[in-house]
Structure formats: structure tokens, C-alpha cells
N, C-alpha and C. Protein backbone atom coordinates (compact mmCIF):
# COMPACT_ATOMS: atom_id res chain seq x y z
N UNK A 1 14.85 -35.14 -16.46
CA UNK A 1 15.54 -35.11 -15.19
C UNK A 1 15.35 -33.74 -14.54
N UNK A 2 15.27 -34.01 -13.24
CA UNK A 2 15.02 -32.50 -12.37
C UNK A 2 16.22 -32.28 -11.64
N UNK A 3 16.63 -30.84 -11.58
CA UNK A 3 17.49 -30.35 -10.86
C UNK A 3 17.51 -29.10 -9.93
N UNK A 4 18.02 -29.22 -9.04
CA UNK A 4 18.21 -28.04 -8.08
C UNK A 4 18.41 -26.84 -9.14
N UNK A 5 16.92 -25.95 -8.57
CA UNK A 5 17.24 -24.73 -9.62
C UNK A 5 16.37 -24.58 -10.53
N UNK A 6 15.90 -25.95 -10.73
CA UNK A 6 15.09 -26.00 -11.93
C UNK A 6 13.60 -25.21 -11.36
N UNK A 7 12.89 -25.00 -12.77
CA UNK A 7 11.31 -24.34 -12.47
C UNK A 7 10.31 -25.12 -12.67
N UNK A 8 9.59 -25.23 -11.98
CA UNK A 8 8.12 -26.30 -11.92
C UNK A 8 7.06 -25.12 -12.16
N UNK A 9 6.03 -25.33 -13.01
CA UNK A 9 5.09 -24.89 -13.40
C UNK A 9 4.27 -25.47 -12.54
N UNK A 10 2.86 -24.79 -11.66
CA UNK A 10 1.59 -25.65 -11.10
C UNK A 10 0.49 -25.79 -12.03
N UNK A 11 0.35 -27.05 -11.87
CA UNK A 11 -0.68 -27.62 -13.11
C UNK A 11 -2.32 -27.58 -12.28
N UNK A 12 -2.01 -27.87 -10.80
CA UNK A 12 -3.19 -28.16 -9.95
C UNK A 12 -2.85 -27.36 -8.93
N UNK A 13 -3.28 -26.58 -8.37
CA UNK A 13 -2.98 -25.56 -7.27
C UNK A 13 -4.08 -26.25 -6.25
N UNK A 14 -3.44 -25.45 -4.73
CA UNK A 14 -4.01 -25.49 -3.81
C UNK A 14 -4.02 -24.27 -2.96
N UNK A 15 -4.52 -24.33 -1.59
CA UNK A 15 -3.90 -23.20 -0.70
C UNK A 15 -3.01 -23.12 -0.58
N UNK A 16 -1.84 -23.38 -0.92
CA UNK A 16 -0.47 -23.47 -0.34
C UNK A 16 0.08 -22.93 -2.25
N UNK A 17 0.10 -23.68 -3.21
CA UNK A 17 0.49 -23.80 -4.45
C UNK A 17 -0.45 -22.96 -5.48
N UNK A 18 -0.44 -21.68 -6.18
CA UNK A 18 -1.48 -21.24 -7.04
C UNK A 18 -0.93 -21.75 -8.33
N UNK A 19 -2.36 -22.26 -9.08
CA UNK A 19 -2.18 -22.93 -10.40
C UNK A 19 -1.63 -22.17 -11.35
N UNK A 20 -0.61 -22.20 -11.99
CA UNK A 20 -0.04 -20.75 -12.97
C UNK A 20 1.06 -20.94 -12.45
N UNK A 21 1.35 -20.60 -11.18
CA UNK A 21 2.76 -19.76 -10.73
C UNK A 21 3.62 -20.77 -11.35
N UNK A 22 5.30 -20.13 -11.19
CA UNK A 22 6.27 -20.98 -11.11
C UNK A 22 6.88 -21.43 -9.68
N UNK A 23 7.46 -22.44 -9.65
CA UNK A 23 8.58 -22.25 -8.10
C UNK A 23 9.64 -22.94 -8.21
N UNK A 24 10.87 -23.23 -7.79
CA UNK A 24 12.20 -23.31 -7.85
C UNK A 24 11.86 -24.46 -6.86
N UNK A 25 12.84 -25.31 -8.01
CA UNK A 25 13.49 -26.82 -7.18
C UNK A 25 14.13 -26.24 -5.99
N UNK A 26 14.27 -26.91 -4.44
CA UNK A 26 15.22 -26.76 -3.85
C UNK A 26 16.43 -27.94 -4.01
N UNK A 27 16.75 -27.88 -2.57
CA UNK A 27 17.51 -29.02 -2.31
C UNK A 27 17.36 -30.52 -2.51
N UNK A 28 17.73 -31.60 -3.03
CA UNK A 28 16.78 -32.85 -2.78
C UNK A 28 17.38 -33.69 -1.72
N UNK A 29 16.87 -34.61 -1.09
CA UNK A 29 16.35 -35.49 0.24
C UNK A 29 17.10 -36.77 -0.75
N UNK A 30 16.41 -37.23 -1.88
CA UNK A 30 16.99 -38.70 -2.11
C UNK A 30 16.58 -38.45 -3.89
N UNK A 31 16.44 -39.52 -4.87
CA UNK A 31 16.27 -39.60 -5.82
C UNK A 31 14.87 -39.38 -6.09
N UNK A 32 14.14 -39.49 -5.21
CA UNK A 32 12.36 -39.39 -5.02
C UNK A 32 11.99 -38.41 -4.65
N UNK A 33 12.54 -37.57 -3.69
CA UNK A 33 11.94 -36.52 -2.67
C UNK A 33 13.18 -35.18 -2.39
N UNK A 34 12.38 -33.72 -2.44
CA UNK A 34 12.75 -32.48 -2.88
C UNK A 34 12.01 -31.76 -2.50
N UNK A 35 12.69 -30.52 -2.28
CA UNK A 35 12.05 -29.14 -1.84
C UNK A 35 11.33 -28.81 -3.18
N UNK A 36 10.46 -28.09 -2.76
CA UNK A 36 9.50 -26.81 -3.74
C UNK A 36 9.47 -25.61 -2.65
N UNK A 37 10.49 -24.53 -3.33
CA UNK A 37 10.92 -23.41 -2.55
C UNK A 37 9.09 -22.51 -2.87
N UNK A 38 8.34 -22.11 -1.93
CA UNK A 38 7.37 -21.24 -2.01
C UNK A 38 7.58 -19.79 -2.31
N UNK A 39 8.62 -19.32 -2.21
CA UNK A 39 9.48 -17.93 -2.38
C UNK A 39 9.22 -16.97 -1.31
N UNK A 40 8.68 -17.69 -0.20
CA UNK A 40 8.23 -17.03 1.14
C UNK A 40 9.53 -17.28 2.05
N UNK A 41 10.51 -16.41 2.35
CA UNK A 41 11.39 -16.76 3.69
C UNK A 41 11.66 -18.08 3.81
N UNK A 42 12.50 -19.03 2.19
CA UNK A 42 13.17 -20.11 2.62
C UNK A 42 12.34 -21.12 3.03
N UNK A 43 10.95 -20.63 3.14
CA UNK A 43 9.84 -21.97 3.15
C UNK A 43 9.73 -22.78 2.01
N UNK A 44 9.41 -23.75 2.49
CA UNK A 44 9.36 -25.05 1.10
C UNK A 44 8.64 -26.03 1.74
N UNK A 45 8.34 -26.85 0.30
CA UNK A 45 7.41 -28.10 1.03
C UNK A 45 8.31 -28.98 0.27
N UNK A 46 7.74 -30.34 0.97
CA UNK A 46 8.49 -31.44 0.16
C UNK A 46 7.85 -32.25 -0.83
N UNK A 47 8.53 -32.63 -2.42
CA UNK A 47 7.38 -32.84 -3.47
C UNK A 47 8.40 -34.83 -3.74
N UNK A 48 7.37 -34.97 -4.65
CA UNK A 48 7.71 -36.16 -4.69
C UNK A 48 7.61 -36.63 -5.97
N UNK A 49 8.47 -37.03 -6.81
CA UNK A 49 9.00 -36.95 -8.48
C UNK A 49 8.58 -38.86 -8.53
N UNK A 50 7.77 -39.27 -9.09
CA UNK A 50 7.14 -40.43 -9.41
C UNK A 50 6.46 -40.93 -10.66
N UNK A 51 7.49 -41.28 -11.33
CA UNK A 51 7.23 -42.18 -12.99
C UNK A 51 7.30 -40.63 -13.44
N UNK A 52 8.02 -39.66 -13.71
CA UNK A 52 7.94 -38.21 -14.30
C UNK A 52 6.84 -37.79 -13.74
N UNK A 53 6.08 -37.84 -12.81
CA UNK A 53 5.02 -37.15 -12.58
C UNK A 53 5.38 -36.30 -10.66
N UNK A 54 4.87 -34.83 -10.98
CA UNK A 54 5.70 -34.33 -9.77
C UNK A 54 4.55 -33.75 -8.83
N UNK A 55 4.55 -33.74 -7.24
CA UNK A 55 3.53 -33.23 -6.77
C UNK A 55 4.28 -33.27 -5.29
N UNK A 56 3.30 -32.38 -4.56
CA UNK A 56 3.43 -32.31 -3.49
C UNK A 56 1.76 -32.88 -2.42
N UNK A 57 2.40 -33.77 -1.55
CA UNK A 57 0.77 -34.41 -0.57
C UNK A 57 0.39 -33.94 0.50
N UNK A 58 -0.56 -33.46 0.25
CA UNK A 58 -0.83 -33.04 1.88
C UNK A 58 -1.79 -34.16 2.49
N UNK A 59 -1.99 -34.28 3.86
CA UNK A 59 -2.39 -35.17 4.35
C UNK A 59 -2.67 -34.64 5.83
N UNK A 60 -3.87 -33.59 6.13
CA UNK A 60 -3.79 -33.36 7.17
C UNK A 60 -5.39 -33.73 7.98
N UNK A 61 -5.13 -34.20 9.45
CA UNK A 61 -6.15 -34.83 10.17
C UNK A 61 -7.45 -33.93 10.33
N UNK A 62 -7.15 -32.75 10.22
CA UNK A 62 -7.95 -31.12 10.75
C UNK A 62 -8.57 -30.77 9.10
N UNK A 63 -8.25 -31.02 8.00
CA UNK A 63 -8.52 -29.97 6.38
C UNK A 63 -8.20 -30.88 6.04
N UNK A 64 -9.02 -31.01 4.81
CA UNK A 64 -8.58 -31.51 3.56
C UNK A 64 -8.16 -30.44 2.27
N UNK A 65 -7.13 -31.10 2.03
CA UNK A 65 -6.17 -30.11 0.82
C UNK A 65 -6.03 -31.20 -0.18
N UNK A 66 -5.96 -30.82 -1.37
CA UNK A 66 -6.01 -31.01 -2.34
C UNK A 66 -4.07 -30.96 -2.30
N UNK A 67 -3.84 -32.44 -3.04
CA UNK A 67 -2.30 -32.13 -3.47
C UNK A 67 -1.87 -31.37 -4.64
N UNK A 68 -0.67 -30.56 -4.43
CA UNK A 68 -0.47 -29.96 -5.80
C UNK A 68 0.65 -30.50 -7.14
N UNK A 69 -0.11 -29.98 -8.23
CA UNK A 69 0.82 -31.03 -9.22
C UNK A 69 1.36 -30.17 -9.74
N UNK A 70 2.74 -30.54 -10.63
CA UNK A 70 3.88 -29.58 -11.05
C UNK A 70 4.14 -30.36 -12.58
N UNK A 71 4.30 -29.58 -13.76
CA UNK A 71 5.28 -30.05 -15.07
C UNK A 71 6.79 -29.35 -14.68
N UNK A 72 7.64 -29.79 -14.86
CA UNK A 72 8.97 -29.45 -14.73
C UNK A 72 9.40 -28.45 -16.31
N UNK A 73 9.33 -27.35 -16.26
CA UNK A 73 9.88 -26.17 -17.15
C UNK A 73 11.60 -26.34 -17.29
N UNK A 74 12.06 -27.13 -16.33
CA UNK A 74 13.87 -27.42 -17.45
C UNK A 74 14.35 -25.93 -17.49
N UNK A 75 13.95 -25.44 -16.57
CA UNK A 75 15.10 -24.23 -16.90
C UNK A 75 15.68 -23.65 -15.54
N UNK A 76 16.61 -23.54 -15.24
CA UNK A 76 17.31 -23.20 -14.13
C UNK A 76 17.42 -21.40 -14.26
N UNK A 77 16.53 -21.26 -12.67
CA UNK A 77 16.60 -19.57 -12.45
C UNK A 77 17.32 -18.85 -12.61
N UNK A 78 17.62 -17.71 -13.16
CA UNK A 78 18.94 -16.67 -13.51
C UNK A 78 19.01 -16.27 -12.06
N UNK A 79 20.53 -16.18 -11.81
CA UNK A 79 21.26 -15.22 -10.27
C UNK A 79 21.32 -13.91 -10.16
């Protein structure tokens, strides 16, 4: 189970996501759909948690991007 707070590891990076980093669950939208805080000024994208498998899609008319994939690390950020 994922929670606000929690840390996602990138398994597949993109321009937006580098493979390695960590990033912090945000807020979630519904049981499916959630922030991935970028740690840039409250920017985030929205990822999408499907059969345990976590990612974020890009889908743009101008670039093609590669979506990025996340393992969920279960550990909620220290304050």
C-alpha cells in the first residue's frame, strides 16, 4: 500500500524523472491516481498505481517521452 509521504524509487527515468533518484508521494486524487512531488517549488506530476505497478504517462502531441516507472520504498520522509 502507498501513502502520502511515502518514497518511490525511479526504476525508468525520463526528462522529467532521473533513474536513481527518490521522490515523495504527494497528495492522492482517488485510489488510482497521485502526486509525485519533483522537489522543485511544489511541482508534481500525476502517477498512476496499477496491479502494484507505479508510473507516471506522458503523452505529448510535440515529444515523445518515455513514461517513468517507480518501486515504492515504504518509508515515509523524516520532518
Amino acid at each position: 500500500m502507498i501513502n502520502t509521504g511515502d518514497t518511490l524509487l525511479c526504476t525508468a527515468g525520463n526528462t522529467f524523472f532521473a533513474t536513481g533518484n527518490t521522490y515523495v508521494v504527494g497528495d492522492f486524487v482517488n485510489e488510482k491516481y497521485f502526486q509525485v512531488l519533483t522537489g522543485y517549488n511544489d511541482e508534481h506530476w500525476y502517477a498512476t498505481l496499477n496491479n502494484e505497478k507505479i508510473y507516471v504517462h506522458f503523452d505529448s502531441a510535440t515529444a515523445v517521452y518515455d513514461d517513468a516507472w517507480f518501486d515504492c520504498m515504504n518509508k515515509k520522509r523524516s520532518a
